[in-house]
C-alpha atoms as a PDB file:
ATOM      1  CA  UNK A   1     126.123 110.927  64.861  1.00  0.00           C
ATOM      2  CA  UNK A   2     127.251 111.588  68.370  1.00  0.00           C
ATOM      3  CA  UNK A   3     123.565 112.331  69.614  1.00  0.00           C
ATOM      4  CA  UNK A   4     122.392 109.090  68.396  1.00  0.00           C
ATOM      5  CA  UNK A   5     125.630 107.294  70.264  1.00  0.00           C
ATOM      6  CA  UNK A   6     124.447 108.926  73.332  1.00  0.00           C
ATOM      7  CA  UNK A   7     121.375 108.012  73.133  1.00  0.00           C
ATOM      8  CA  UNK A   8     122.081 104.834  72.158  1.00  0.00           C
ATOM      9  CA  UNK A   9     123.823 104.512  75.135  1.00  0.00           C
ATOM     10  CA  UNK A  10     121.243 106.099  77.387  1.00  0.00           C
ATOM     11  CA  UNK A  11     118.406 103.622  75.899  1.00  0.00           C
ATOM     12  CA  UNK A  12     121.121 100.645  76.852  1.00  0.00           C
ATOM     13  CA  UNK A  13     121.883 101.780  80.304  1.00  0.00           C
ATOM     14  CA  UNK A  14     118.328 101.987  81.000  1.00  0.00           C
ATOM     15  CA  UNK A  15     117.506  99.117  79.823  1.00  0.00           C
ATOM     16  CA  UNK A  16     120.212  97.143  82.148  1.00  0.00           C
ATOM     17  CA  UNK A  17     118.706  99.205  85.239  1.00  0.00           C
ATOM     18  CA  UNK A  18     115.224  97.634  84.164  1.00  0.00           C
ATOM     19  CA  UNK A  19     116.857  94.144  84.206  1.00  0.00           C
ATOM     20  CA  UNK A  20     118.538  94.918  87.332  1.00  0.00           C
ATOM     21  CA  UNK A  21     115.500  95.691  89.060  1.00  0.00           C
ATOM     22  CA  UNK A  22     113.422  92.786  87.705  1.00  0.00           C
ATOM     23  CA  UNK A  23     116.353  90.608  88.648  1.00  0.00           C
ATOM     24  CA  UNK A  24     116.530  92.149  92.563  1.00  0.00           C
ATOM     25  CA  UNK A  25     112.518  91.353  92.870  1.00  0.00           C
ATOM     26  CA  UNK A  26     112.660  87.734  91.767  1.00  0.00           C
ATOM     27  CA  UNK A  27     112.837  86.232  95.305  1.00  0.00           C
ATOM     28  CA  UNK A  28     109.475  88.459  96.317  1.00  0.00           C
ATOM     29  CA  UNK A  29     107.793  87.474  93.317  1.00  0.00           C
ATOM     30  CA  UNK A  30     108.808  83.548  94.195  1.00  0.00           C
ATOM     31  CA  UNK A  31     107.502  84.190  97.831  1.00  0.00           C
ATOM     32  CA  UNK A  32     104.378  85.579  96.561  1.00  0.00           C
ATOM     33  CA  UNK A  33     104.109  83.044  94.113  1.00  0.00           C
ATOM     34  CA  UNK A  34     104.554  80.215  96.824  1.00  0.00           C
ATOM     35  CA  UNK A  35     102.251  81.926  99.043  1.00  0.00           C
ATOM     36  CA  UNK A  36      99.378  81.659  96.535  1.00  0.00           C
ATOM     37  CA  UNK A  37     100.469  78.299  95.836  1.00  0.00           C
ATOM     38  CA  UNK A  38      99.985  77.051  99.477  1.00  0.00           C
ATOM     39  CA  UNK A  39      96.651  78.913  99.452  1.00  0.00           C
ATOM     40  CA  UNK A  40      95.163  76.702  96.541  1.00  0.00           C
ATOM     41  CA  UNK A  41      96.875  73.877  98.278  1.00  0.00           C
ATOM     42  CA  UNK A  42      94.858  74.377 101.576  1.00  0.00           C
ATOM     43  CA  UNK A  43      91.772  75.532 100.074  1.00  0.00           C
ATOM     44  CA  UNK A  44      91.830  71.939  98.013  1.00  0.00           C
ATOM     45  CA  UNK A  45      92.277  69.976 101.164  1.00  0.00           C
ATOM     46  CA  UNK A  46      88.827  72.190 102.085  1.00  0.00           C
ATOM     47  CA  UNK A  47      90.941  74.437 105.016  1.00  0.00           C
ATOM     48  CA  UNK A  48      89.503  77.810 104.820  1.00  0.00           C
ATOM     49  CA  UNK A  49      91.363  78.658 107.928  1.00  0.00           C
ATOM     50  CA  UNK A  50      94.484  77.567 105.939  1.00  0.00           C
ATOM     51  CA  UNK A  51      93.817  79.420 103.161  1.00  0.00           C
ATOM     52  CA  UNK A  52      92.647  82.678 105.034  1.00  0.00           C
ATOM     53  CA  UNK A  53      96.632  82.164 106.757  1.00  0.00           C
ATOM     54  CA  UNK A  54      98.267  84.695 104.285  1.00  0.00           C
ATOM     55  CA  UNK A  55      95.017  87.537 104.526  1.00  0.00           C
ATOM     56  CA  UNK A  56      96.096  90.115 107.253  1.00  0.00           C
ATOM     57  CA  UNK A  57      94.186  88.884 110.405  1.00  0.00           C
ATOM     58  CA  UNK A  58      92.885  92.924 110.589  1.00  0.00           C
ATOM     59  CA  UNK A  59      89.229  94.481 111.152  1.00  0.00           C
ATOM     60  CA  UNK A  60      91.079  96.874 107.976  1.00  0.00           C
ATOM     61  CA  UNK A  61      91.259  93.928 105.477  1.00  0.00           C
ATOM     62  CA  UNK A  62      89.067  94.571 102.668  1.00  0.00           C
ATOM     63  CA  UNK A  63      87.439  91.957 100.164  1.00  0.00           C
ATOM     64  CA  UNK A  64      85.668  93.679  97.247  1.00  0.00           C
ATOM     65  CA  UNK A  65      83.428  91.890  94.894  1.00  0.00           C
ATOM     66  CA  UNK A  66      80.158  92.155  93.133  1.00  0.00           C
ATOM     67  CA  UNK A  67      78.606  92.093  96.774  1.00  0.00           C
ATOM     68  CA  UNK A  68      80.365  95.254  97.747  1.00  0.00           C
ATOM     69  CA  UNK A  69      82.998  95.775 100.432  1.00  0.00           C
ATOM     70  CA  UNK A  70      83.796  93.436 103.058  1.00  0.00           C
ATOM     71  CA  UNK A  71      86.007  94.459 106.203  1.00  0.00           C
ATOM     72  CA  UNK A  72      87.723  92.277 108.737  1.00  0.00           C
ATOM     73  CA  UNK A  73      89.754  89.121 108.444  1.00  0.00           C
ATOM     74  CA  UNK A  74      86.934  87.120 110.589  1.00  0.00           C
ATOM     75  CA  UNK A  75      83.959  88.747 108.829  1.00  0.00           C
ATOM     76  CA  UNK A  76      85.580  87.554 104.889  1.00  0.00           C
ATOM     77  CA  UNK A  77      86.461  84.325 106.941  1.00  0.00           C
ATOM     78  CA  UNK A  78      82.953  83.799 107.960  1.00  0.00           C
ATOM     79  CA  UNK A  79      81.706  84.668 103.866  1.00  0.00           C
ATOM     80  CA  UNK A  80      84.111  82.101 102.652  1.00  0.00           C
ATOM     81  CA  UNK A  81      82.488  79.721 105.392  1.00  0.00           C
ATOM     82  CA  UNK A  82      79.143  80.651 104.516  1.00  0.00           C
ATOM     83  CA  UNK A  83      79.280  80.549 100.711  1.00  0.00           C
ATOM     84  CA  UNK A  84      81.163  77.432 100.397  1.00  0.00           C
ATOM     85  CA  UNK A  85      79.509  74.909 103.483  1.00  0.00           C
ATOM     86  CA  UNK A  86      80.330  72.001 101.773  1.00  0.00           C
ATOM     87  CA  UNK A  87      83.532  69.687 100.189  1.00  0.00           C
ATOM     88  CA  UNK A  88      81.453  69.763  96.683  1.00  0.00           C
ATOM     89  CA  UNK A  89      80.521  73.557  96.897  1.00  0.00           C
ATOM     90  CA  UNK A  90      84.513  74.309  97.389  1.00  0.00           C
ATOM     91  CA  UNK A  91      85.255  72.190  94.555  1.00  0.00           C
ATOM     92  CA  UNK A  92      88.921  72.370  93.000  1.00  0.00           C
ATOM     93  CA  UNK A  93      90.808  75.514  93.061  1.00  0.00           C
ATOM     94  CA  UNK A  94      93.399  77.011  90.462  1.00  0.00           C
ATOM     95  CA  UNK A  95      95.297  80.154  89.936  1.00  0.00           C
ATOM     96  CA  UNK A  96      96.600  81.842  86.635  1.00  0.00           C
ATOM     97  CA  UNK A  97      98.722  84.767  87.863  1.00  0.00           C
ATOM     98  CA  UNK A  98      99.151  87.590  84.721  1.00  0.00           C
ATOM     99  CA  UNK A  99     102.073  89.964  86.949  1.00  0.00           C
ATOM    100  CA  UNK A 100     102.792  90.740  89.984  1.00  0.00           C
ATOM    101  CA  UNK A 101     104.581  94.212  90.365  1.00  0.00           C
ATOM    102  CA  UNK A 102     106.624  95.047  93.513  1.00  0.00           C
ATOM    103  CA  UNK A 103     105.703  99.070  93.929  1.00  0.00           C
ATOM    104  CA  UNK A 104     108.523  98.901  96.972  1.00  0.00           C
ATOM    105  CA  UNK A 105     109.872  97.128  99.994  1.00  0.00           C
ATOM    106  CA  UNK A 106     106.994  96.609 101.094  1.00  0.00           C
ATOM    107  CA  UNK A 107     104.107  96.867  98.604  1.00  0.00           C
ATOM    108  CA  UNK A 108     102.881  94.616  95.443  1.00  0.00           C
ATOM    109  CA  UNK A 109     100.014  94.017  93.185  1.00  0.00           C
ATOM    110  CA  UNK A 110      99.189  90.678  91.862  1.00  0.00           C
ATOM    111  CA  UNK A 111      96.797  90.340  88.609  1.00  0.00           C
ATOM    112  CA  UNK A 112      94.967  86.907  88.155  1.00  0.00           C
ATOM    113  CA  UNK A 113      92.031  84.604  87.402  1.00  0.00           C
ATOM    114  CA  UNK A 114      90.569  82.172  89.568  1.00  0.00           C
ATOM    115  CA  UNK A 115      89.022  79.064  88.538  1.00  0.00           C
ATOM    116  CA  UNK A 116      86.357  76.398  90.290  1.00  0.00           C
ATOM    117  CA  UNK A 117      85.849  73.327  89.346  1.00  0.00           C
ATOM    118  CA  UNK A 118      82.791  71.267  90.275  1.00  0.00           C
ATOM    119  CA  UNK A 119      81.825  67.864  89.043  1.00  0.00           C
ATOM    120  CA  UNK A 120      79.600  69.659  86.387  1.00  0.00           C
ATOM    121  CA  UNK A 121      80.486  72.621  86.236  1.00  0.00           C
ATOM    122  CA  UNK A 122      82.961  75.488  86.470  1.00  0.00           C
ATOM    123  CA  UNK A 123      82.761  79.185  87.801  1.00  0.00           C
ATOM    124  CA  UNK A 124      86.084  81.602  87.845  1.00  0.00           C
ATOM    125  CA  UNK A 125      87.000  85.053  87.266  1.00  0.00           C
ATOM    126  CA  UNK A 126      89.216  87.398  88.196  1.00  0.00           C
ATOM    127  CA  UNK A 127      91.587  88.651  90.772  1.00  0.00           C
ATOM    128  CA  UNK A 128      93.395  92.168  91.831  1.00  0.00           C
ATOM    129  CA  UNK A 129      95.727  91.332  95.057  1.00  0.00           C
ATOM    130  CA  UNK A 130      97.202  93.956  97.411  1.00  0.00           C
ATOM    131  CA  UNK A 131     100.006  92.532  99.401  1.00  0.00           C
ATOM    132  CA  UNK A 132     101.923  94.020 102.290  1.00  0.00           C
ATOM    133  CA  UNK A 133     105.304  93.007 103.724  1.00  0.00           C
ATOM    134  CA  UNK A 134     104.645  93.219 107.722  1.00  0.00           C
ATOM    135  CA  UNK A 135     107.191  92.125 109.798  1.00  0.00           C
ATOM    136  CA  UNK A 136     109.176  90.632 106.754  1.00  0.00           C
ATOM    137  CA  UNK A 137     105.907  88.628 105.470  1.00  0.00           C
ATOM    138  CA  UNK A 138     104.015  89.058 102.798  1.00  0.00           C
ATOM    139  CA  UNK A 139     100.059  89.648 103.756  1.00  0.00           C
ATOM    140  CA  UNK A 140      96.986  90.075 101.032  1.00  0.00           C
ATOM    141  CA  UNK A 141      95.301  93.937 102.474  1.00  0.00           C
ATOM    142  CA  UNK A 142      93.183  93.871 100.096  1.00  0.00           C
ATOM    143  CA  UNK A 143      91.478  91.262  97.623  1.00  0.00           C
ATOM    144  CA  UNK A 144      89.497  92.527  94.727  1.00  0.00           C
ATOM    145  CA  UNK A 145      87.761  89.224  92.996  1.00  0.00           C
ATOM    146  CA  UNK A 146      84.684  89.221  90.634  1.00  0.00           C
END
């Protein structure tokens, strides 16, 4: 009877560290969140350059997709520029984020899907972002979309 009070216990108190720790990360998850917000928000009012304002302006960004591996914050700039000339080709942008997980201070993974909307059609998939906190903001190092 004892063991099963103790462990009782221990199953409780670890629970109300999880909650803790979910609780400490809700303002990075809400700055996240806002961040992918505005990026919807500028990519809808066709700014690319707006949109490309949270991806770390660094030759060591990285954009994977069905293409392969693209490096550099002007190169992935110049792709988005490339495959989307037009206001009808960037159609209308949305987000559905599944998690985002803060690893650390200064580390976090966000799972999603992406959707496009064109007058007749609709193309989407999904998303794997890596953000890094530099200099207390929040920067996508790596986008994996397909």
């Amino acid at each position: 009877m004892k063991k099963q009070r103790f462990f009782i216990f221990i199953i409780c108190l670890l629970g109300l560290f999880n909650s803790n720790a979910q609780q400490h990360h809700q303002p990075e998850k809400a700055a996240i969140k806002a961040i992918l917000q505005q990026q919807v928000f500028a990519w809808n009012q066709r700014n690319i350059e707006g949109f490309m304002k949270y991806y770390w302006n660094s030759p060591d960004l990285r954009f994977v997709s069905k293409k392969g591996i693209t490096y550099g914050w002007e190169n992935i700039k110049n792709n988005y520029h490339k495959n989307y000339p037009t206001d009808s080709s960037m159609g209308s942008l949305s987000f559905e984020i599944t998690a985002i997980d803060i690893l650390n201070k200064t580390d976090a993974l966000v799972l999603g899907s992406w959707k496009i909307k064109h007058d007749v059609s609709e193309v989407g998939g999904y998303f794997t972002l890596h953000f890094k906190k530099i200099k207390k903001v929040w920067y996508i190092v790596m986008d994996h979309t397909s």
